[in-house]
N, C-alpha and C. Protein backbone atom coordinates (compact mmCIF):
# COMPACT_ATOMS: atom_id res chain seq x y z
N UNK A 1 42.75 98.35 151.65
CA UNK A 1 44.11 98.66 151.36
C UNK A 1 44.18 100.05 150.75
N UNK A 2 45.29 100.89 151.16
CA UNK A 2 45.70 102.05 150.94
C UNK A 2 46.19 102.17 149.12
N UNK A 3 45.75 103.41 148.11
CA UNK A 3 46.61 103.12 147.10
C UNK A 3 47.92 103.66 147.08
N UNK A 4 48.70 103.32 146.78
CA UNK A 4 49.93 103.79 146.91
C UNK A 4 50.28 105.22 145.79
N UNK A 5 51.07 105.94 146.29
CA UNK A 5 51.35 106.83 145.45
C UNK A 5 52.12 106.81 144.20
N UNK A 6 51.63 107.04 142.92
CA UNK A 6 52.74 106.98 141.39
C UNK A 6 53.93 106.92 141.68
N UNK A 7 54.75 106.40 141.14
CA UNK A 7 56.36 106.84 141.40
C UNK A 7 56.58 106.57 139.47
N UNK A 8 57.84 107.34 139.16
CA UNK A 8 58.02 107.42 138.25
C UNK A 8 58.22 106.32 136.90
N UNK A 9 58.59 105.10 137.62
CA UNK A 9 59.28 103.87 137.19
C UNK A 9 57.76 103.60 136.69
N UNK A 10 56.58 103.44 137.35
CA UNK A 10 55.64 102.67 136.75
C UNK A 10 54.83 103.67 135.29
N UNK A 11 54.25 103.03 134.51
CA UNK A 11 54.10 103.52 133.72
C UNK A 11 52.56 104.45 133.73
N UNK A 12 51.95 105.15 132.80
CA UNK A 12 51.05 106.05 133.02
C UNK A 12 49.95 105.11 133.12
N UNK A 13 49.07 105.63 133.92
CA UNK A 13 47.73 104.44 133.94
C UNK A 13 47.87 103.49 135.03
N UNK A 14 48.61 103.47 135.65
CA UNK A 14 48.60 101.67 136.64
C UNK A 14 49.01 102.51 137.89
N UNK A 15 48.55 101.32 138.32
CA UNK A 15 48.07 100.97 139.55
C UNK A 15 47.99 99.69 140.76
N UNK A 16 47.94 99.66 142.01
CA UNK A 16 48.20 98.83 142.55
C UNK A 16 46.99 97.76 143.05
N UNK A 17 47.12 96.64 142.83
CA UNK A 17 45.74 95.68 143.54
C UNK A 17 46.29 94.67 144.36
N UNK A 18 45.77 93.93 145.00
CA UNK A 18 45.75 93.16 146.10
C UNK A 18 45.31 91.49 145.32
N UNK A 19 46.15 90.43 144.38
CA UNK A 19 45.30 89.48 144.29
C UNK A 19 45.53 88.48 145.42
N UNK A 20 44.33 87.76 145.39
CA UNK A 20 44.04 86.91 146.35
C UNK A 20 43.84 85.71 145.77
N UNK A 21 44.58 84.36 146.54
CA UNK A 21 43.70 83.17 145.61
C UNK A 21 43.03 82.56 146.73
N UNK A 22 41.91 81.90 146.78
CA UNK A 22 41.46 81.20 147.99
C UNK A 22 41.21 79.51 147.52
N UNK A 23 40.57 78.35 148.55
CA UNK A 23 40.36 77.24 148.30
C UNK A 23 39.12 76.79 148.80
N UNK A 24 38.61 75.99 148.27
CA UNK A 24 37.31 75.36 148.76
C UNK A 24 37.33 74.22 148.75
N UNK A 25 37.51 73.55 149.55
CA UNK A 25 37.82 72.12 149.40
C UNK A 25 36.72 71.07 150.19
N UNK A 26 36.26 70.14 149.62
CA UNK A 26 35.38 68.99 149.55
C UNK A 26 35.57 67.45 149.71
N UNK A 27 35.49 67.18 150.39
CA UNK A 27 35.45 65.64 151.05
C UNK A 27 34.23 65.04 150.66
N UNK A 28 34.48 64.21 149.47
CA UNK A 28 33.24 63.13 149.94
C UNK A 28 33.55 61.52 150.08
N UNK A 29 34.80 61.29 150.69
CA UNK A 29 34.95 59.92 151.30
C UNK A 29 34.72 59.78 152.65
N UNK A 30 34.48 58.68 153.11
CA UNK A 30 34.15 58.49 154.16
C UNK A 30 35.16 58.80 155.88
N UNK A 31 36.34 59.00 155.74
CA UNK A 31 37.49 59.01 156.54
C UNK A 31 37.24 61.00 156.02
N UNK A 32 38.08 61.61 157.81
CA UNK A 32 38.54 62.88 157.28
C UNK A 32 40.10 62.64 156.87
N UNK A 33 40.40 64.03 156.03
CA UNK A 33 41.77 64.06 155.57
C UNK A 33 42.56 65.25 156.09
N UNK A 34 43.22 65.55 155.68
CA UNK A 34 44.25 66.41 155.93
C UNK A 34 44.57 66.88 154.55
N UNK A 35 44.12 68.24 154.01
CA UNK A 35 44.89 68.56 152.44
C UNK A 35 45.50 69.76 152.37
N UNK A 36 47.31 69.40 151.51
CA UNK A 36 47.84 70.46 151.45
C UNK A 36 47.44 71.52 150.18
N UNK A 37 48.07 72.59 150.20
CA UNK A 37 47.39 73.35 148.83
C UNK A 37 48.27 74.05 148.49
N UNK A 38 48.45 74.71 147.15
CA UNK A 38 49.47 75.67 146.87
C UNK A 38 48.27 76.53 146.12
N UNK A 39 49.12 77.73 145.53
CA UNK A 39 48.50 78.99 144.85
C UNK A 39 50.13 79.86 144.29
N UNK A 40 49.49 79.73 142.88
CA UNK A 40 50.77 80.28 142.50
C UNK A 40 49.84 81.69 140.94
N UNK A 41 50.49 82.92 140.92
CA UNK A 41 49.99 83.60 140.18
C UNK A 41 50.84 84.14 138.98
N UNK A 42 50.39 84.75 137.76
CA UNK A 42 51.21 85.03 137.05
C UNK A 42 50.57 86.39 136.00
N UNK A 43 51.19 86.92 134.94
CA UNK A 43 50.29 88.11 134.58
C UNK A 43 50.53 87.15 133.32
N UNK A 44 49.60 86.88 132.49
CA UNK A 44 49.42 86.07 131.59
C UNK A 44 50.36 86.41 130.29
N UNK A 45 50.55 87.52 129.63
CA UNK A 45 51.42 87.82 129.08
C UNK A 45 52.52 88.11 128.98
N UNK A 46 53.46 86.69 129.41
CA UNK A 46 54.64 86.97 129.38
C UNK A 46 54.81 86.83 131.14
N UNK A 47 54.32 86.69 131.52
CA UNK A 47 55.00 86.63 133.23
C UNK A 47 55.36 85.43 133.49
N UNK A 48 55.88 85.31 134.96
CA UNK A 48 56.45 84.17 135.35
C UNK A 48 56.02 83.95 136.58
N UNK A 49 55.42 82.45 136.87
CA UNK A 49 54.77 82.20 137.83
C UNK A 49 55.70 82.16 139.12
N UNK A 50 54.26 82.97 140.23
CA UNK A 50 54.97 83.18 141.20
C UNK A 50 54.17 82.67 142.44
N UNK A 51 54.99 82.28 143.35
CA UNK A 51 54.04 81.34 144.55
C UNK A 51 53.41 82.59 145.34
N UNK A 52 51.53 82.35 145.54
CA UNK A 52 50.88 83.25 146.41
C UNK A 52 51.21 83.10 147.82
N UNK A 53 51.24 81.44 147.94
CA UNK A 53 51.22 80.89 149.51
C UNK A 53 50.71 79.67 148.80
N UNK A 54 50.55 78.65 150.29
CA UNK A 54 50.31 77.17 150.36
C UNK A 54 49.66 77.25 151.96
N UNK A 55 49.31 75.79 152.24
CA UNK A 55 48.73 75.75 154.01
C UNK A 55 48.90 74.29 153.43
N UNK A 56 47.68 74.02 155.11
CA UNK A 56 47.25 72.38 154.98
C UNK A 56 45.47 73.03 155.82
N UNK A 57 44.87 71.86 155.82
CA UNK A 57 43.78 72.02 156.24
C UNK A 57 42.83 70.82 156.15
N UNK A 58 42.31 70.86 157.49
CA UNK A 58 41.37 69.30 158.09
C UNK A 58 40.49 69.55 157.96
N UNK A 59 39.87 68.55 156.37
CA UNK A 59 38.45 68.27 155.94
C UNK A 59 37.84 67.77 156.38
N UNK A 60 36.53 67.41 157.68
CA UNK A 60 36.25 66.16 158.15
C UNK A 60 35.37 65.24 156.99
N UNK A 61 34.98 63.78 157.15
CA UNK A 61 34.19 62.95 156.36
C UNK A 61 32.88 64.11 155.96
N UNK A 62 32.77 63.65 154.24
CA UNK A 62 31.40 64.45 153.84
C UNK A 62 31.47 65.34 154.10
N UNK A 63 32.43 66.33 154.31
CA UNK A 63 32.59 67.38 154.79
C UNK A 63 33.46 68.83 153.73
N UNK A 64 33.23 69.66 154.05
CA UNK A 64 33.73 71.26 153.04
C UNK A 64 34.05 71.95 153.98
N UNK A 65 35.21 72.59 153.38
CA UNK A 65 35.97 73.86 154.17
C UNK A 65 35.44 74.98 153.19
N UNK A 66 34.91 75.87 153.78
CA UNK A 66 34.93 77.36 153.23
C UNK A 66 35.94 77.69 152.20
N UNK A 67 35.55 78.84 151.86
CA UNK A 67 36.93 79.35 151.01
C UNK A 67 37.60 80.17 152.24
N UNK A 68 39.10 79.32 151.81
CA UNK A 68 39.98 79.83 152.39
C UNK A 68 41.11 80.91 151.78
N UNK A 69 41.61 81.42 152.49
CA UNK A 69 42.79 82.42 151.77
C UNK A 69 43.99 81.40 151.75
N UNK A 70 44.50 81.16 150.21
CA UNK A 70 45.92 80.63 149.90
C UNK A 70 46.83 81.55 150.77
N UNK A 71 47.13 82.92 149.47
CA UNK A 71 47.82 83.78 149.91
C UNK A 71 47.47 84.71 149.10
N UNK A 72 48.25 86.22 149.36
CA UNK A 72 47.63 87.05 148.23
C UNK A 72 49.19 88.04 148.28
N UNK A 73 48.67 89.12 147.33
CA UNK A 73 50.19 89.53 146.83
C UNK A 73 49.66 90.83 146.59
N UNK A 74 50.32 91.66 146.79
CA UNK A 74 50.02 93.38 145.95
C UNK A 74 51.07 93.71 144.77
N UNK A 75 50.27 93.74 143.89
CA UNK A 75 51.05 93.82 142.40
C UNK A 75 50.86 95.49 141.93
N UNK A 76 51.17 95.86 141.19
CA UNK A 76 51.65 96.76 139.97
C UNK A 76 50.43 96.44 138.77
N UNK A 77 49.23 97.11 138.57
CA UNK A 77 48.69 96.51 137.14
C UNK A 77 48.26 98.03 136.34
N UNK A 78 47.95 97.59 135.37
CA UNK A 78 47.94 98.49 134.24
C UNK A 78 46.53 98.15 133.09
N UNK A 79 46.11 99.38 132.36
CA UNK A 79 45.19 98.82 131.42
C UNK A 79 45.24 97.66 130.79
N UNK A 80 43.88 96.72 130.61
CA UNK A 80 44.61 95.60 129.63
C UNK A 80 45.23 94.38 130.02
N UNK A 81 45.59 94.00 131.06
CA UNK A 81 46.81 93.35 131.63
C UNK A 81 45.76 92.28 132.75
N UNK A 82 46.20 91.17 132.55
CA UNK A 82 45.31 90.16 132.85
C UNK A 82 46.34 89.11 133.15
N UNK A 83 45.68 88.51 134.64
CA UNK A 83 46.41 88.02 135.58
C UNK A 83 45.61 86.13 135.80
N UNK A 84 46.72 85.36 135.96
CA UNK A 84 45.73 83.89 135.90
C UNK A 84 46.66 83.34 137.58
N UNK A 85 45.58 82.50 138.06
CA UNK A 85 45.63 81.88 138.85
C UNK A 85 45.87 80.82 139.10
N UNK A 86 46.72 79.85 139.75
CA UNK A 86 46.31 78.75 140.15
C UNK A 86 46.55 77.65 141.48
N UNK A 87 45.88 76.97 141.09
CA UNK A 87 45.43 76.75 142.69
C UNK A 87 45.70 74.90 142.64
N UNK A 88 46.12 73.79 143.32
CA UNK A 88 46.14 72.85 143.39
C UNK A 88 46.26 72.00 144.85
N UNK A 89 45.29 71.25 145.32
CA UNK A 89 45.56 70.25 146.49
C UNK A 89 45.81 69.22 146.30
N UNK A 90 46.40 68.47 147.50
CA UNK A 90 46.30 66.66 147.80
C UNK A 90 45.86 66.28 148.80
N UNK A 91 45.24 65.43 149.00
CA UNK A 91 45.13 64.43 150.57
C UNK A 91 46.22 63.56 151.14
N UNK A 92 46.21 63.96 152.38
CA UNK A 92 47.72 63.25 152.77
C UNK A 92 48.01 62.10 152.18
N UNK A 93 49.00 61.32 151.94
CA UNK A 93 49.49 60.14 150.78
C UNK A 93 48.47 60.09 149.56
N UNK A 94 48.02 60.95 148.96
CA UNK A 94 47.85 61.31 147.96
C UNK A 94 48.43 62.03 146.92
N UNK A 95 48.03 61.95 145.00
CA UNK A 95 49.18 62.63 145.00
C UNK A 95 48.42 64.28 144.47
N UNK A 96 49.06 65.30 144.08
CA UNK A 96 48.65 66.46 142.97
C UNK A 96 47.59 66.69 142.57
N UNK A 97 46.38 67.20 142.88
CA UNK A 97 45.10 67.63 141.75
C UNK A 97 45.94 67.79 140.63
N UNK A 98 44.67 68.10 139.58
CA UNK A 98 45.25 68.95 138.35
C UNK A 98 45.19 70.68 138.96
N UNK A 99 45.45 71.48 138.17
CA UNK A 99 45.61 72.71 138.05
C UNK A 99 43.92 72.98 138.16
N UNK A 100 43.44 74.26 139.20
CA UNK A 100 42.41 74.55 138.77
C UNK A 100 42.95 76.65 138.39
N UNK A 101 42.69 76.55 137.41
CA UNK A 101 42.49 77.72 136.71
C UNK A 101 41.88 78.73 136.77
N UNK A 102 42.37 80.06 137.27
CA UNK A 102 41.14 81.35 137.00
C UNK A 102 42.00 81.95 136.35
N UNK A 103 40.71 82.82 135.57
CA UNK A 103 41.81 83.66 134.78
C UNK A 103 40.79 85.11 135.83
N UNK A 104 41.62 86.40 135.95
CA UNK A 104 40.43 86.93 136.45
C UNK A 104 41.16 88.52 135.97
N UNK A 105 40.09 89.37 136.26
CA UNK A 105 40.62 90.93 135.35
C UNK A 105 40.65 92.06 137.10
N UNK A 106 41.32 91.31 137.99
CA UNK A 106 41.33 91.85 139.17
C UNK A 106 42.27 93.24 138.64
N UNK A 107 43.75 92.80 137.66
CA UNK A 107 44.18 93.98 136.96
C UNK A 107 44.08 94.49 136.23
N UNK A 108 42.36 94.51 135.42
CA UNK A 108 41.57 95.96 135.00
C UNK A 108 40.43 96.35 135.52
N UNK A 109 40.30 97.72 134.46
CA UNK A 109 39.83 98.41 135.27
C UNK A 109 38.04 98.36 135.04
């Protein structure tokens, strides 16, 4: 990805990144499934969560999917400024994982 050029509005120091959330998902029952996923990101201080993307994707029995790409976003970051992730699936008539959590410093430097 290209960096984009300063414009005045952003402040001194920042800059643009690309976050990405991906999934890895694991089957160990015996039947394959079908699991949907979301990915939602936020800048930890003070931001407000925002959806990366979602899919679906066919786990077979005993079986793992790679990491996949949720979705990803090109943000605005700055010194200091730290961005969290998160990521959650289900199996069809199943309900919600919990939250899995990254926190990651993709917006420093």
């Amino acid at each position: 990805m290209a960096a984009s050029a300063p414009s005045a509005a952003r402040k001194a120091g920042s800059y643009t990144r690309e976050i990405t959330a991906y999934i890895k998902a694991r089957n160990t029952g015996p039947r394959a499934v079908n699991v949907s996923y979301e990915a939602f990101f936020r800048v930890v201080d003070g931001g407000y969560w925002v959806k990366l993307g979602s899919g679906r994707t066919y786990v077979p029995a005993g079986g793992t999917v790679e990491p996949t790409e949720v979705g990803s976003s090109t943000r605005v970051c700055a010194p200091g400024v730290k961005v969290e992730i998160r990521v959650h699936a289900r199996a069809d008539g199943g309900v919600w994982s919990g939250w899995s959590t990254a926190g990651t410093a993709q917006c420093q430097t």
